[in-house]
N, C-alpha and C. Protein backbone atom coordinates (compact mmCIF):
# COMPACT_ATOMS: atom_id res chain seq x y z
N UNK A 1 -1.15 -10.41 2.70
CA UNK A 1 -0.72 -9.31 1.85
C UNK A 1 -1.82 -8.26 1.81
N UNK A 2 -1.39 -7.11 1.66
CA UNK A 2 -2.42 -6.00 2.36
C UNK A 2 -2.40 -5.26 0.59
N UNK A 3 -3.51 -5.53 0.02
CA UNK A 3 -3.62 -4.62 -1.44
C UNK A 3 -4.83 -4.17 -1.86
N UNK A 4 -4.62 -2.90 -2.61
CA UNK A 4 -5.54 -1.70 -2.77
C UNK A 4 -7.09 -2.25 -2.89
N UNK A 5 -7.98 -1.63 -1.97
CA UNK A 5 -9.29 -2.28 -1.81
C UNK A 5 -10.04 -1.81 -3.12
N UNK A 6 -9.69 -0.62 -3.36
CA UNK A 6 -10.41 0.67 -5.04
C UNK A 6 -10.10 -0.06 -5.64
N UNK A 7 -11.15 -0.79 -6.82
CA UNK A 7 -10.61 -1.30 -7.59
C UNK A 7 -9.50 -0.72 -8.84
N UNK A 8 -9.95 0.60 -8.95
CA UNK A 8 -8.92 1.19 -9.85
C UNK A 8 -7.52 1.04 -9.43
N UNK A 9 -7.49 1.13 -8.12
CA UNK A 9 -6.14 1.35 -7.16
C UNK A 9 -5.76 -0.25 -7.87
N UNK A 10 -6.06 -1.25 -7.32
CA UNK A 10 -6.05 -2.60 -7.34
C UNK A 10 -5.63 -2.57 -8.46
N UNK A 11 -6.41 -2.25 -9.99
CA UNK A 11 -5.92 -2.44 -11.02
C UNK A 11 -4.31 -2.08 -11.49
N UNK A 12 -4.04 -0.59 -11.36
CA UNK A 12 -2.97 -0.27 -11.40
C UNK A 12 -2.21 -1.40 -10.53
N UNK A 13 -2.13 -1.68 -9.09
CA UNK A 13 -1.22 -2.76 -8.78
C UNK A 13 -0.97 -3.56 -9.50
N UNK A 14 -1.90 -4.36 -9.54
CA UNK A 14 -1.89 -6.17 -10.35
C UNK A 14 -1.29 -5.64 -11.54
N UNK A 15 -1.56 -4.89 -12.40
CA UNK A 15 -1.10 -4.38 -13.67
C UNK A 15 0.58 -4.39 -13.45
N UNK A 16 0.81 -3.36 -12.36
CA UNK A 16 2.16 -3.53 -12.22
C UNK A 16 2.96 -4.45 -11.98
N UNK A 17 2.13 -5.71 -10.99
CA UNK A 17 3.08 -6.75 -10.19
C UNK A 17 2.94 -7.86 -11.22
N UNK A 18 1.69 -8.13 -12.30
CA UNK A 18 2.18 -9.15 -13.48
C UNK A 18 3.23 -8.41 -14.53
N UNK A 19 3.48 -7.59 -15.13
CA UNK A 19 4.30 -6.79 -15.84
C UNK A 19 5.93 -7.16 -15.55
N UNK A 20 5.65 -6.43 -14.45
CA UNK A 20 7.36 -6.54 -13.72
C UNK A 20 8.06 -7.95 -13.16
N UNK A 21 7.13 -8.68 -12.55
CA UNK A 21 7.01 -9.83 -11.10
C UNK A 21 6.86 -11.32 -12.08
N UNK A 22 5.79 -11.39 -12.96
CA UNK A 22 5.20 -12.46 -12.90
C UNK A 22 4.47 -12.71 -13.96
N UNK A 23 4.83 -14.13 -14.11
CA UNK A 23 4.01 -14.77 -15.79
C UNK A 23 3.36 -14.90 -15.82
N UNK A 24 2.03 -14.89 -15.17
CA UNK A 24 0.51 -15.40 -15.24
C UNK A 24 -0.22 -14.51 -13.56
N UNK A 25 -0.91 -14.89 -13.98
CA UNK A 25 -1.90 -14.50 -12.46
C UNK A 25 -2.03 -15.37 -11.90
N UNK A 26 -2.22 -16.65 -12.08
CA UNK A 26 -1.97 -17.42 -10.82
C UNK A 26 -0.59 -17.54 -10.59
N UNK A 27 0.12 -17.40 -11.28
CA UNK A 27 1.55 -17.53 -10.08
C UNK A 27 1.21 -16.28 -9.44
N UNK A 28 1.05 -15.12 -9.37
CA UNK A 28 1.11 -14.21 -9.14
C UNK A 28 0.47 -14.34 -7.76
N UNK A 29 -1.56 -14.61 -7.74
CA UNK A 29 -1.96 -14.75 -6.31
C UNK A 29 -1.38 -16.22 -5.67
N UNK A 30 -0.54 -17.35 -6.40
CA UNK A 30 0.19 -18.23 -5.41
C UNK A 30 1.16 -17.58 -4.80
N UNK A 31 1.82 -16.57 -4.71
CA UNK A 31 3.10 -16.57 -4.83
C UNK A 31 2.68 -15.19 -3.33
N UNK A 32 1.60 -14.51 -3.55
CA UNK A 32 1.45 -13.71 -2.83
C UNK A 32 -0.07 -14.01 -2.08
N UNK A 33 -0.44 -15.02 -1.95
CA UNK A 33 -1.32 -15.78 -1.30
C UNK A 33 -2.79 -14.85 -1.21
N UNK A 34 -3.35 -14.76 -2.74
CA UNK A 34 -4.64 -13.81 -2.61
C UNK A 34 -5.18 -14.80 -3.66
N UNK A 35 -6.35 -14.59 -3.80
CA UNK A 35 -7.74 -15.19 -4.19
C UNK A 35 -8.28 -14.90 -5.50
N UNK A 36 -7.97 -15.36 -6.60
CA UNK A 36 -8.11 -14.74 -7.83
C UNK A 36 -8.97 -14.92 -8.23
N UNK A 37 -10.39 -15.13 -7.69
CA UNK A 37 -11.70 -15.14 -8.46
C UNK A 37 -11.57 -13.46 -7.99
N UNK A 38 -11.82 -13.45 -6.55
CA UNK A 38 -11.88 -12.19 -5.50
C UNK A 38 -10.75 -10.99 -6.23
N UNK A 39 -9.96 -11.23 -7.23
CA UNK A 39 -9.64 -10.12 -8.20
C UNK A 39 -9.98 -9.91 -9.38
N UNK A 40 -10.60 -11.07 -9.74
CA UNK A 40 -11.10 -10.68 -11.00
C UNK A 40 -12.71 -10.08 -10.71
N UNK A 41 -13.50 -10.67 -9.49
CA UNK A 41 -14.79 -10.17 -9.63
C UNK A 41 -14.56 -8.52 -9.44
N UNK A 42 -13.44 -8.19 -8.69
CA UNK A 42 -14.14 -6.90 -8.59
C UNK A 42 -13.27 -5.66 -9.51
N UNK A 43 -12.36 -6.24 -10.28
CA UNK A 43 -11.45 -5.79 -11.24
C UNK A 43 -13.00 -5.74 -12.18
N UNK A 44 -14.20 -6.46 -12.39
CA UNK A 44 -14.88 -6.41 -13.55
C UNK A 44 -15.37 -5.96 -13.10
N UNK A 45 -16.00 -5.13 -12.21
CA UNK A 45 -17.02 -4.36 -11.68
C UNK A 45 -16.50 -2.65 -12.44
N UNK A 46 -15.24 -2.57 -12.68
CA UNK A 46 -14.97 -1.35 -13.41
C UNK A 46 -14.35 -1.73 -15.09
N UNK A 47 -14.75 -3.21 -15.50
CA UNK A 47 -14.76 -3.26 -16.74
C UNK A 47 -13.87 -3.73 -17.43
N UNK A 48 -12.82 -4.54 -16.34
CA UNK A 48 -11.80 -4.86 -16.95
C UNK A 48 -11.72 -6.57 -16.53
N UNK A 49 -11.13 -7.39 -17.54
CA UNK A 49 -10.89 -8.83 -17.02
C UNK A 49 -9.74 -9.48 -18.17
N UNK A 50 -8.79 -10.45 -17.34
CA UNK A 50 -7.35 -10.77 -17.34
C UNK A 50 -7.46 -11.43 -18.66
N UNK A 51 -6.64 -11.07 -19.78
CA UNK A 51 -6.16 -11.05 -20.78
C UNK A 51 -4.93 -11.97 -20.15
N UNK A 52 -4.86 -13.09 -20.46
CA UNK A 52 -3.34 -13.99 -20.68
C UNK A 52 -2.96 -14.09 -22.11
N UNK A 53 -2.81 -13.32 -22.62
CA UNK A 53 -2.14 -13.28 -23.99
C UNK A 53 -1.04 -12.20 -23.49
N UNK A 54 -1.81 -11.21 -23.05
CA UNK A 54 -1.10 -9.95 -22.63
C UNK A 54 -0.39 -9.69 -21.27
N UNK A 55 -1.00 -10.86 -20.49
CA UNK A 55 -1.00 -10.94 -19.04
C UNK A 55 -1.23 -9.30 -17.96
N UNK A 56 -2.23 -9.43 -18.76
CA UNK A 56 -2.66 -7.91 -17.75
C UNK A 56 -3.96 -8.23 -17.75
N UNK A 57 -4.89 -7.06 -16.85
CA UNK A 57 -6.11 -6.57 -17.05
C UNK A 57 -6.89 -5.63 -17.78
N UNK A 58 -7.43 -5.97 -19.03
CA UNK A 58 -7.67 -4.87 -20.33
C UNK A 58 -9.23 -4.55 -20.17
């Protein structure tokens, strides 16, 4: 799966594809076969990290 390298870019995705797609983040990188340390490290590099209450990135 080919997704936004910017993390801002990235954010807006994931934001969108748990919202719409999916109950958690790991179903989310099972389901689309990506690496969820490797989104959260660099999702926190601009300050944001995964809220499962909310199931987003705040």
């Amino acid at each position: 799966m080919n997704i936004p390298n910017d993390p801002a870019m990235l954010l807006g995705f994931v934001n969108l594809k748990l919202r719409d797609f999916y109950k958690s983040l790991d179903e989310m990188c099972d389901d689309m076969s990506l690496d969820r340390k490797d989104i959260e490290e660099k999702l926190a590099t601009i300050g944001y990290e995964y809220n499962e209450s909310t199931n987003s990135f705040v």
